[in-house]
Protein backbone atom coordinates (compact mmCIF):
# COMPACT_ATOMS: atom_id res chain seq x y z
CA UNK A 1 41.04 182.60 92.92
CA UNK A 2 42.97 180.14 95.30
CA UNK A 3 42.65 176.73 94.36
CA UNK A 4 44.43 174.41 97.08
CA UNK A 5 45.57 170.79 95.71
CA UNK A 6 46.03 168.64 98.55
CA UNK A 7 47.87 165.41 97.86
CA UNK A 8 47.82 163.55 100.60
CA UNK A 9 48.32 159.90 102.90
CA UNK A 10 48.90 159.53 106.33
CA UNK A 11 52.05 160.35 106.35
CA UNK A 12 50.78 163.68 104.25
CA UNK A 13 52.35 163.25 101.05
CA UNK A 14 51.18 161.10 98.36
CA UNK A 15 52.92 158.64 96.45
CA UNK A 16 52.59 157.00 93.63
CA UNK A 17 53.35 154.51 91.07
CA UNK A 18 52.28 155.53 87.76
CA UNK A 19 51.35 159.55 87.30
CA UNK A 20 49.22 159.23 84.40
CA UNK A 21 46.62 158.22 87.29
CA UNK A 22 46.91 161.42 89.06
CA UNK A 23 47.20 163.07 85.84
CA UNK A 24 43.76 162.10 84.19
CA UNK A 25 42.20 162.77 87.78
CA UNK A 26 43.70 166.15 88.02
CA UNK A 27 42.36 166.81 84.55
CA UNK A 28 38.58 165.55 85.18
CA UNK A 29 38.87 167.92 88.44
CA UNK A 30 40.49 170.38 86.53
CA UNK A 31 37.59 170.27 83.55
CA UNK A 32 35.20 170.88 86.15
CA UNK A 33 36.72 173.39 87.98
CA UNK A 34 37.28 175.68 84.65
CA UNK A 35 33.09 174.87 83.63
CA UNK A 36 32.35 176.23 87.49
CA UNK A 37 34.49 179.41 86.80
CA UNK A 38 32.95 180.53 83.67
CA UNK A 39 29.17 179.87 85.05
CA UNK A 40 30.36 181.72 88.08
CA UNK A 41 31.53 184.64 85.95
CA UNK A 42 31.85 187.67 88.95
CA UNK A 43 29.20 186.23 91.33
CA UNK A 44 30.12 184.82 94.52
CA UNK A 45 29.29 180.90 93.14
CA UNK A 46 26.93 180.03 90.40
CA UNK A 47 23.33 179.07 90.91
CA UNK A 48 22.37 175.44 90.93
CA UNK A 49 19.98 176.29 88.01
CA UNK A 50 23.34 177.88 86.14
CA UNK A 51 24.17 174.19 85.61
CA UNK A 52 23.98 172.40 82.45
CA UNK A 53 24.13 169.01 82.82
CA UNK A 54 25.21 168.38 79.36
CA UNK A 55 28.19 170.68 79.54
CA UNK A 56 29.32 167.54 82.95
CA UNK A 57 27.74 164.95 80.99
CA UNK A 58 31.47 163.00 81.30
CA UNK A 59 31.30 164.13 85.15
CA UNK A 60 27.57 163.02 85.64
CA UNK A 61 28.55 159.46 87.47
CA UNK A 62 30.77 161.18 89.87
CA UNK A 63 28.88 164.02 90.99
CA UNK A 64 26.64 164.49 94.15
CA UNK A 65 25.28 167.52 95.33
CA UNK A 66 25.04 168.44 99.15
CA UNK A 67 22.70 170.77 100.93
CA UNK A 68 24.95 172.43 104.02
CA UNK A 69 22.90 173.71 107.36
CA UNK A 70 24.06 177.19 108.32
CA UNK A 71 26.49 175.68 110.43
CA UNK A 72 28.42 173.68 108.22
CA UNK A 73 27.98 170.58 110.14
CA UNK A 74 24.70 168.64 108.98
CA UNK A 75 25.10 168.03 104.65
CA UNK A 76 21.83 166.43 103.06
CA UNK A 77 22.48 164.55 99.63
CA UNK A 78 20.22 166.49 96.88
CA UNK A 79 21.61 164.50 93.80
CA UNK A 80 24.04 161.42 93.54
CA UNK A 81 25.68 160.05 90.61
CA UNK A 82 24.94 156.53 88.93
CA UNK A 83 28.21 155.55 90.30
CA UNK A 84 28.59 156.97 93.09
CA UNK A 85 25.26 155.35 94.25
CA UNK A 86 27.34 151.88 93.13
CA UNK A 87 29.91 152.58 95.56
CA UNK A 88 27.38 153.28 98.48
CA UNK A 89 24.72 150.30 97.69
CA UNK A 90 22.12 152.85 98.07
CA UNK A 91 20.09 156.10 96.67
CA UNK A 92 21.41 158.72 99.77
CA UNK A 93 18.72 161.74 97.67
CA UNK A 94 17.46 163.37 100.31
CA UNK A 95 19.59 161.60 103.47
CA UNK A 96 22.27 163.06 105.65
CA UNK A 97 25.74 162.10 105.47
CA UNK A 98 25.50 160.83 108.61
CA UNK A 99 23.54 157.88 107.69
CA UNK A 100 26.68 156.58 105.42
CA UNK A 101 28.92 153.82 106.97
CA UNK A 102 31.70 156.08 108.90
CA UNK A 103 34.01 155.07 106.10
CA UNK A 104 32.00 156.59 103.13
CA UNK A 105 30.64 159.64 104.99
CA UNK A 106 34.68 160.32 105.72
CA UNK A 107 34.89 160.55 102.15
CA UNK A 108 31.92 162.74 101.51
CA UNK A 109 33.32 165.25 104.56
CA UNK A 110 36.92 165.62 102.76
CA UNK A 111 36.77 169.56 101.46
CA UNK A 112 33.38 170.16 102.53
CA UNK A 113 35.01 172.07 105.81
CA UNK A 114 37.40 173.74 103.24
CA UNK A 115 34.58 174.38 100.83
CA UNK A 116 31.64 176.18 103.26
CA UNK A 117 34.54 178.58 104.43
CA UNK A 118 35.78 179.58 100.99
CA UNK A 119 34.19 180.50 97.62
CA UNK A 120 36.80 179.06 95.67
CA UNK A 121 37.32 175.64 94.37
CA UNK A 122 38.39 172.77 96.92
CA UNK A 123 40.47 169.77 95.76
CA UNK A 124 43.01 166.96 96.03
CA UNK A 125 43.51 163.24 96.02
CA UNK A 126 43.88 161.33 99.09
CA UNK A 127 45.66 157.51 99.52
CA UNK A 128 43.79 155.37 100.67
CA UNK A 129 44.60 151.91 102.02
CA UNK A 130 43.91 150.08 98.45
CA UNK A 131 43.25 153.41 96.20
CA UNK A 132 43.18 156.57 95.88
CA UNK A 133 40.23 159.44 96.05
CA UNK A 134 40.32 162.50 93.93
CA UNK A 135 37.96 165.00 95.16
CA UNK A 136 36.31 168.18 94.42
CA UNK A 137 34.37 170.50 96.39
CA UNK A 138 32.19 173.55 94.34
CA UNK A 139 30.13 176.21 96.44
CA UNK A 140 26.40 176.50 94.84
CA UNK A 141 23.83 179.21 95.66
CA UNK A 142 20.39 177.69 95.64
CA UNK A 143 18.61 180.55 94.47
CA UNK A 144 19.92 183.67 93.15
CA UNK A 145 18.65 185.66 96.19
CA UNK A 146 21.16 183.93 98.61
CA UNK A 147 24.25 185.93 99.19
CA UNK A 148 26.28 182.52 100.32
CA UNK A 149 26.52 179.21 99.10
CA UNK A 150 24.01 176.46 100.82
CA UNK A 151 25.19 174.03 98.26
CA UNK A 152 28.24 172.17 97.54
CA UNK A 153 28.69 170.48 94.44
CA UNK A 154 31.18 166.79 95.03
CA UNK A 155 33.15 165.61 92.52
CA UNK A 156 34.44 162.09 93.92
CA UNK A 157 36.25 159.09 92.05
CA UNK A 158 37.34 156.26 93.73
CA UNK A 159 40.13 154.24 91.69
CA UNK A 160 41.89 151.08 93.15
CA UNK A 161 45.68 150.99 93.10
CA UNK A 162 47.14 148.68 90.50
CA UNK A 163 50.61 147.69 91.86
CA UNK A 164 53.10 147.47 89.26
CA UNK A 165 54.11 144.03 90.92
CA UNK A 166 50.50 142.33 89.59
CA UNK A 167 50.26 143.87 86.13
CA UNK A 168 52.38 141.08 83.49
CA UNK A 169 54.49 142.56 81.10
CA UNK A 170 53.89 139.53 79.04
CA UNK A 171 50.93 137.13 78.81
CA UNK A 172 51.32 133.81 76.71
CA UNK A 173 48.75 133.44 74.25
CA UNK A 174 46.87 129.91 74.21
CA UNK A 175 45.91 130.27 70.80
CA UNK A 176 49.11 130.70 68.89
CA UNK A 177 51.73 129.64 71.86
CA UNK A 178 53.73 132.85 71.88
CA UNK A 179 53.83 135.61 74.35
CA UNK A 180 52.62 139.19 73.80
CA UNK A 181 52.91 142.18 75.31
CA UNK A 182 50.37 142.93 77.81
C-alpha cells in the first residue's frame, strides 16, 4: 500500500517551528489511516457501513464524508463534523463543494484528485498563510456491490500557527509579584 505524505507551501516544502505540531497531526492521520486498513482487510476500500463510529470517536469533529460523480469532478458533502461545520458557518449535508467560499472548497479538493485515482490512503499537511492543514483522503464503497469507491472519507484539521516570537517564556504573576514560567 502506497501512502504519499505531502508536506507542502508554496514554495513546496514545509517548514516549521515546533514539530510536535506536525507530529500529533501525523499521528491523528496516522490512527485513522491504520482503523481504514484493518476494516478494509483485502477488499478494494471498506464499505461506509464497515464504519464504527466509536472506533473515530476522537476523529468525529474532523471528519466529512464526500459523495464523488463518476467523473471525479462534482463531490456532494454526505456527513460533516461538529467542527468542521464551525469552520464553514454552515451544515454543507447534502451540498456540493462548489457552494463553499473558493477558499474552503480549495481545502476540501486537496487529495480528493489523488484519492478517486488510487485505493490507497491520501495525505499531508499544507502551510497555509496563518496555519497549517493536515489532511486525509479514504476511498469508501457505498454498498458492497460497487467494485470502486464513490465515497471519500476527509479527515481535515485546521490549526493556526503560533510563532515562537508571541508565546512568553515568562508571565509575571499579579497575585504573588513573581514571574513564572509560561
Amino acid at each position: 500500500i502506497s501512502t504519499h505524505l505531502i508536506l507542502t507551501n508554496r514554495t513546496g516544502w514545509l517548514t516549521m517551528k515546533s514539530q510536535a505540531d506536525v507530529v500529533r497531526l501525523i499521528d491523528a492521520q496516522n490512527e485513522i489511516v491504520d482503523y481504514w486498513l484493518q476494516i478494509r482487510g483485502m477488499q478494494a476500500a471498506p464499505t461506509r457501513s464497515d464504519i464504527d463510529p466509536g472506533a473515530l470517536r476522537a476523529h468525529l469533529g474532523s471528519l466529512s464524508i464526500l459523495e464523488l460523480d463518476s467523473s471525479g469532478e462534482q463531490a456532494t458533502f454526505r456527513l460533516v463534523g461538529t467542527q468542521l461545520r464551525h469552520l464553514i458557518g454552515a451544515d454543507m449535508r447534502g451540498r456540493n463543494i462548489d457552494e463553499l467560499p473558493a477558499s474552503l472548497a480549495a481545502l476540501w479538493r486537496t487529495g480528493l484528485d489523488l484519492g478517486a485515482q488510487s485505493t490507497g490512503p491520501q495525505k499531508g499537511i499544507a502551510e497555509l498563510a496563518d496555519s497549517y492543514h493536515a489532511w486525509l483522503r479514504l476511498p469508501l464503497r457505498a454498498d458492497p456491490a460497487e467494485s470502486s469507491p464513490s465515497l471519500m472519507l476527509c479527515h481535515d484539521i485546521i490549526r493556526r500557527k503560533k510563532p515562537r516570537a508571541s508565546r512568553p517564556l515568562f508571565c509575571l504573576n499579579p497575585l504573588t509579584g513573581r514571574a513564572a514560567a509560561a
